[in-house]
Protein backbone atom coordinates (compact mmCIF):
# COMPACT_ATOMS: atom_id res chain seq x y z
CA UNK A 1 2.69 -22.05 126.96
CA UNK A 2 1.02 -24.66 128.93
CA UNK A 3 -1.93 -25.05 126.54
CA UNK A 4 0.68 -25.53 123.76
CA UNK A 5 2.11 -28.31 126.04
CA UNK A 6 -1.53 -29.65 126.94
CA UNK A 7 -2.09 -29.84 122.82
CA UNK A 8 1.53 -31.45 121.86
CA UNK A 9 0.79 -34.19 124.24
CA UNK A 10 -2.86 -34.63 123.38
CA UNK A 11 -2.05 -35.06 119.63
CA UNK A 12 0.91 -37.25 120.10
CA UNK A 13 -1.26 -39.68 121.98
CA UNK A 14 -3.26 -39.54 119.27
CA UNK A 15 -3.37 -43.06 117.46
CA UNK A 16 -1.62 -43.14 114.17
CA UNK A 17 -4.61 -43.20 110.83
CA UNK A 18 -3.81 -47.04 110.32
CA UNK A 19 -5.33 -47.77 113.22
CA UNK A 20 -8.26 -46.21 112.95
CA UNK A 21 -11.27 -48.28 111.72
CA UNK A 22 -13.95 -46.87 109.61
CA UNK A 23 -17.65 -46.26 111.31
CA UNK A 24 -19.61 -49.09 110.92
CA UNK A 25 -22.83 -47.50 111.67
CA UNK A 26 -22.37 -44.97 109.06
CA UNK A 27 -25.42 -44.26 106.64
CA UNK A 28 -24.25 -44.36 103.44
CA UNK A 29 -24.95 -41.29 101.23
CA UNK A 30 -27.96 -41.77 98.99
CA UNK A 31 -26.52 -40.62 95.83
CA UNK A 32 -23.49 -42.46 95.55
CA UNK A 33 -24.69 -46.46 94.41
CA UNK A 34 -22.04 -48.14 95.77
CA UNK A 35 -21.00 -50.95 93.40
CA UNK A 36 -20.28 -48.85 90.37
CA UNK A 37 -19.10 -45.86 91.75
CA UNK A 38 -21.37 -43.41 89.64
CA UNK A 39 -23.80 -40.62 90.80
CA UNK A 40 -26.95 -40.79 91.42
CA UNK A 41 -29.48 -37.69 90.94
CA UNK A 42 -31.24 -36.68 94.13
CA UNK A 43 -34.57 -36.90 92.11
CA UNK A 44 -34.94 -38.58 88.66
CA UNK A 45 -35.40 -36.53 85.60
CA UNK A 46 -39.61 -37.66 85.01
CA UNK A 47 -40.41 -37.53 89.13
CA UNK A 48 -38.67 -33.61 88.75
CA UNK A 49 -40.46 -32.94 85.39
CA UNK A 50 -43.57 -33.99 87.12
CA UNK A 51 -42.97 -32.34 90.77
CA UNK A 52 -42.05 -29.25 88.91
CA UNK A 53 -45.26 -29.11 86.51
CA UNK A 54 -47.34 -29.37 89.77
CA UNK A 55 -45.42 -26.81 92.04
CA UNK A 56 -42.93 -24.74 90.08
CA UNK A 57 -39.48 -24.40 91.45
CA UNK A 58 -40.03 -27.55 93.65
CA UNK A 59 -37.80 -30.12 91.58
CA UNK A 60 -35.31 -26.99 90.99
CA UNK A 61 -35.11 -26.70 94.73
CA UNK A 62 -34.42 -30.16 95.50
CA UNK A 63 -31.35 -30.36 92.82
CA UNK A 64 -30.19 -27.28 94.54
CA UNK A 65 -30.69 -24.59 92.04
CA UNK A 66 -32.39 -22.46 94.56
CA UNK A 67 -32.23 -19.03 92.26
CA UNK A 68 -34.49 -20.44 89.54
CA UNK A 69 -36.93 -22.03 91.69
CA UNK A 70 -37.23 -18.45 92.94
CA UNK A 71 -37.88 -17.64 89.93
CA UNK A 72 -40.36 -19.96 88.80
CA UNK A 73 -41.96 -19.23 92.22
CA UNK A 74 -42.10 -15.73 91.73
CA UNK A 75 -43.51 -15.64 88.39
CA UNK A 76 -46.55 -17.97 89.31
CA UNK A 77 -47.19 -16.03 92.79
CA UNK A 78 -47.60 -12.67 90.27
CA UNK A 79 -49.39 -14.66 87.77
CA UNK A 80 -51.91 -15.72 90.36
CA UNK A 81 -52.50 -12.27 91.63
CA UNK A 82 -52.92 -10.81 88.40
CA UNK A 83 -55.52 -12.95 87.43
CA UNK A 84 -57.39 -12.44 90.18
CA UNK A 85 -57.38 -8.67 89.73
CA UNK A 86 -57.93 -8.92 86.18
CA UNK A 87 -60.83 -11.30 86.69
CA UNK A 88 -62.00 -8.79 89.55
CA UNK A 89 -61.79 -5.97 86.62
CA UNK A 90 -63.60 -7.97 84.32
CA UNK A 91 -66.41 -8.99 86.99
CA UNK A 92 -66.71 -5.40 87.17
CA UNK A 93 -67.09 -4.82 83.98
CA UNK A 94 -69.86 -6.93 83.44
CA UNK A 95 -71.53 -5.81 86.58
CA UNK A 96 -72.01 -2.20 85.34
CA UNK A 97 -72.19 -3.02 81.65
CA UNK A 98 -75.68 -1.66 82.13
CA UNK A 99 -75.06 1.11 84.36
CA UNK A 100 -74.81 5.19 82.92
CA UNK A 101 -73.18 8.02 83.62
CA UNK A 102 -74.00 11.71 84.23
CA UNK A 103 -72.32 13.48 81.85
CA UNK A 104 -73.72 17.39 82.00
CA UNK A 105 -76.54 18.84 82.89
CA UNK A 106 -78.90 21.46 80.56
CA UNK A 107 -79.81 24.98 81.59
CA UNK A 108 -83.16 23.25 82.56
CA UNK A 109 -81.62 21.51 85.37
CA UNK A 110 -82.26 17.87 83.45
CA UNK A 111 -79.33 15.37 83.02
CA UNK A 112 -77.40 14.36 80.17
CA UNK A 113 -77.11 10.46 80.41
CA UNK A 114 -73.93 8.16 78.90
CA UNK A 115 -76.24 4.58 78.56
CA UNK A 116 -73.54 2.02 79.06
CA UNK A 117 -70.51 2.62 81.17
CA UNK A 118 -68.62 -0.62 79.69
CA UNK A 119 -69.37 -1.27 75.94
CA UNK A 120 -69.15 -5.00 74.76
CA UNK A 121 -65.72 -4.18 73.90
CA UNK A 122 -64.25 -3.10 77.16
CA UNK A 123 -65.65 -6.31 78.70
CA UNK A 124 -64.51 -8.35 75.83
CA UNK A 125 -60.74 -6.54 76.26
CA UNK A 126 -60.94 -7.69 80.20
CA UNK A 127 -61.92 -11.14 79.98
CA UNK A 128 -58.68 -11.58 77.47
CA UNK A 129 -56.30 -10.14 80.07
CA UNK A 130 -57.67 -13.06 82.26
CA UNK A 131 -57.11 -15.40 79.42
CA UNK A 132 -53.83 -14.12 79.24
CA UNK A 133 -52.72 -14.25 82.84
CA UNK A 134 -53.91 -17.92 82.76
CA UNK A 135 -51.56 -18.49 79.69
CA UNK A 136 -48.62 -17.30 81.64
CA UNK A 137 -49.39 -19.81 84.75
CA UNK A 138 -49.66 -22.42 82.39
CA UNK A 139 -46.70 -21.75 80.57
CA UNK A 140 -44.98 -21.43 83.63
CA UNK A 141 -46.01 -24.56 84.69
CA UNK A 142 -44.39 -25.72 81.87
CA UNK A 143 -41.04 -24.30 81.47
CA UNK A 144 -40.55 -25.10 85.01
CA UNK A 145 -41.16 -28.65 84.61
CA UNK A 146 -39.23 -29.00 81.00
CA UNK A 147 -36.02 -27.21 82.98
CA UNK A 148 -36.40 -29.87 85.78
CA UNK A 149 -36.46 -32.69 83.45
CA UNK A 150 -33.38 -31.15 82.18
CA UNK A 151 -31.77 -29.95 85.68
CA UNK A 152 -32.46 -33.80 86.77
CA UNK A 153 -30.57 -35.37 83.83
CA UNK A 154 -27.70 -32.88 83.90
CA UNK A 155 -27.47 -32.34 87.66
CA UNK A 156 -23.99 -33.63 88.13
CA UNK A 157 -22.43 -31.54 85.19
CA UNK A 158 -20.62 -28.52 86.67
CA UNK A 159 -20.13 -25.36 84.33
CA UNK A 160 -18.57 -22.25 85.21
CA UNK A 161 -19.40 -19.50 83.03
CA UNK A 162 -16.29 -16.34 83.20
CA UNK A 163 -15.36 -13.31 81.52
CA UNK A 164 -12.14 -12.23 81.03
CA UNK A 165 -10.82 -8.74 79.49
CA UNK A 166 -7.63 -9.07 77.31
CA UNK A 167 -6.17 -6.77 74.56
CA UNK A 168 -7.98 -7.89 72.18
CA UNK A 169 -11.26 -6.58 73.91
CA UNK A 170 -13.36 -9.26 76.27
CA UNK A 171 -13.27 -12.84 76.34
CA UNK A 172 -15.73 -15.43 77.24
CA UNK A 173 -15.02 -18.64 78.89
CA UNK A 174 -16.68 -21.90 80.08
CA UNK A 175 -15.71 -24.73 81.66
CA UNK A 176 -16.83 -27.97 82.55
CA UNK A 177 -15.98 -30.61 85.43
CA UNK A 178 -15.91 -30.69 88.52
């Protein structure tokens, strides 16, 4: 009872809002400009296109869509492994393109050779999954800066995306604002 006391009289002494006055030392918040009022993105839509292309998910990080630049992150960390093992296997491959193989031996005790452990082919087929695994960091480099570019100009546009079952079977629903 006596902190309820202690609280009444605390908040009654309390000065009334009018007389408050607004902090003057206040930072104002970098995204707001203040003579028109409008928004302001945190990062502009060719500095995110070109942060992104550089370091993907970077630009989606700083406009706060954290999932997809976990995303974009995660596909170029596998892309970079991936071409280092496939350039490891093709390194390989070329290293022992010469090399043979016991394959039996005859009653006379005298082995049956296979000449080339990795035919032309094989070596040709590992190289291309290198090629390939670049193609995927490149492309990644590149969706992640196009959706930046995009993110950036459309930062302040608040979707929702819902599902709703009715009768009728299920309904899909989107809205915009804020």
């Amino acid at each position: 009872m006596n902190a309820f006391r202690t609280l009444f009289i605390l908040f009654a002494a309390a000065a009334p809002l009018a007389a408050q006055r607004p902090d003057s030392l206040r930072i104002p918040n970098a995204s707001v400009v203040a003579d028109t009022g409008t928004l302001k993105p945190p990062i502009t839509p060719r500095r995110a296109f070109f942060y992104s292309f550089l370091a993907p998910g970077y630009s989606q990080s700083r406009l706060g869509r954290h999932k997809a630049a976990a995303a974009f992150m995660l596909v170029e960390a596998i892309g970079i492994a991936m071409v280092r093992e496939s350039a490891a296997d093709a390194h390989e491959a070329r290293r022992f393109a010469g090399d043979s193989v016991v394959l039996s031996y005859d009653p006379s005790g005298r082995p049956t050779y296979q000449t080339a452990r990795f035919a032309d082919r094989e070596i040709r087929t590992r190289e291309a999954h290198v090629e390939d695994w670049a193609a995927l960091i490149v492309a990644n480099h590149l969706f992640a800066g196009a959706d930046a570019f995009v993110a950036a100009n459309l930062w302040d546009v608040h979707t929702k995306l819902g599902m709703q079952l009715t009768p009728k079977g299920r309904a899909f629903s989107v809205s915009f604002g804020r």
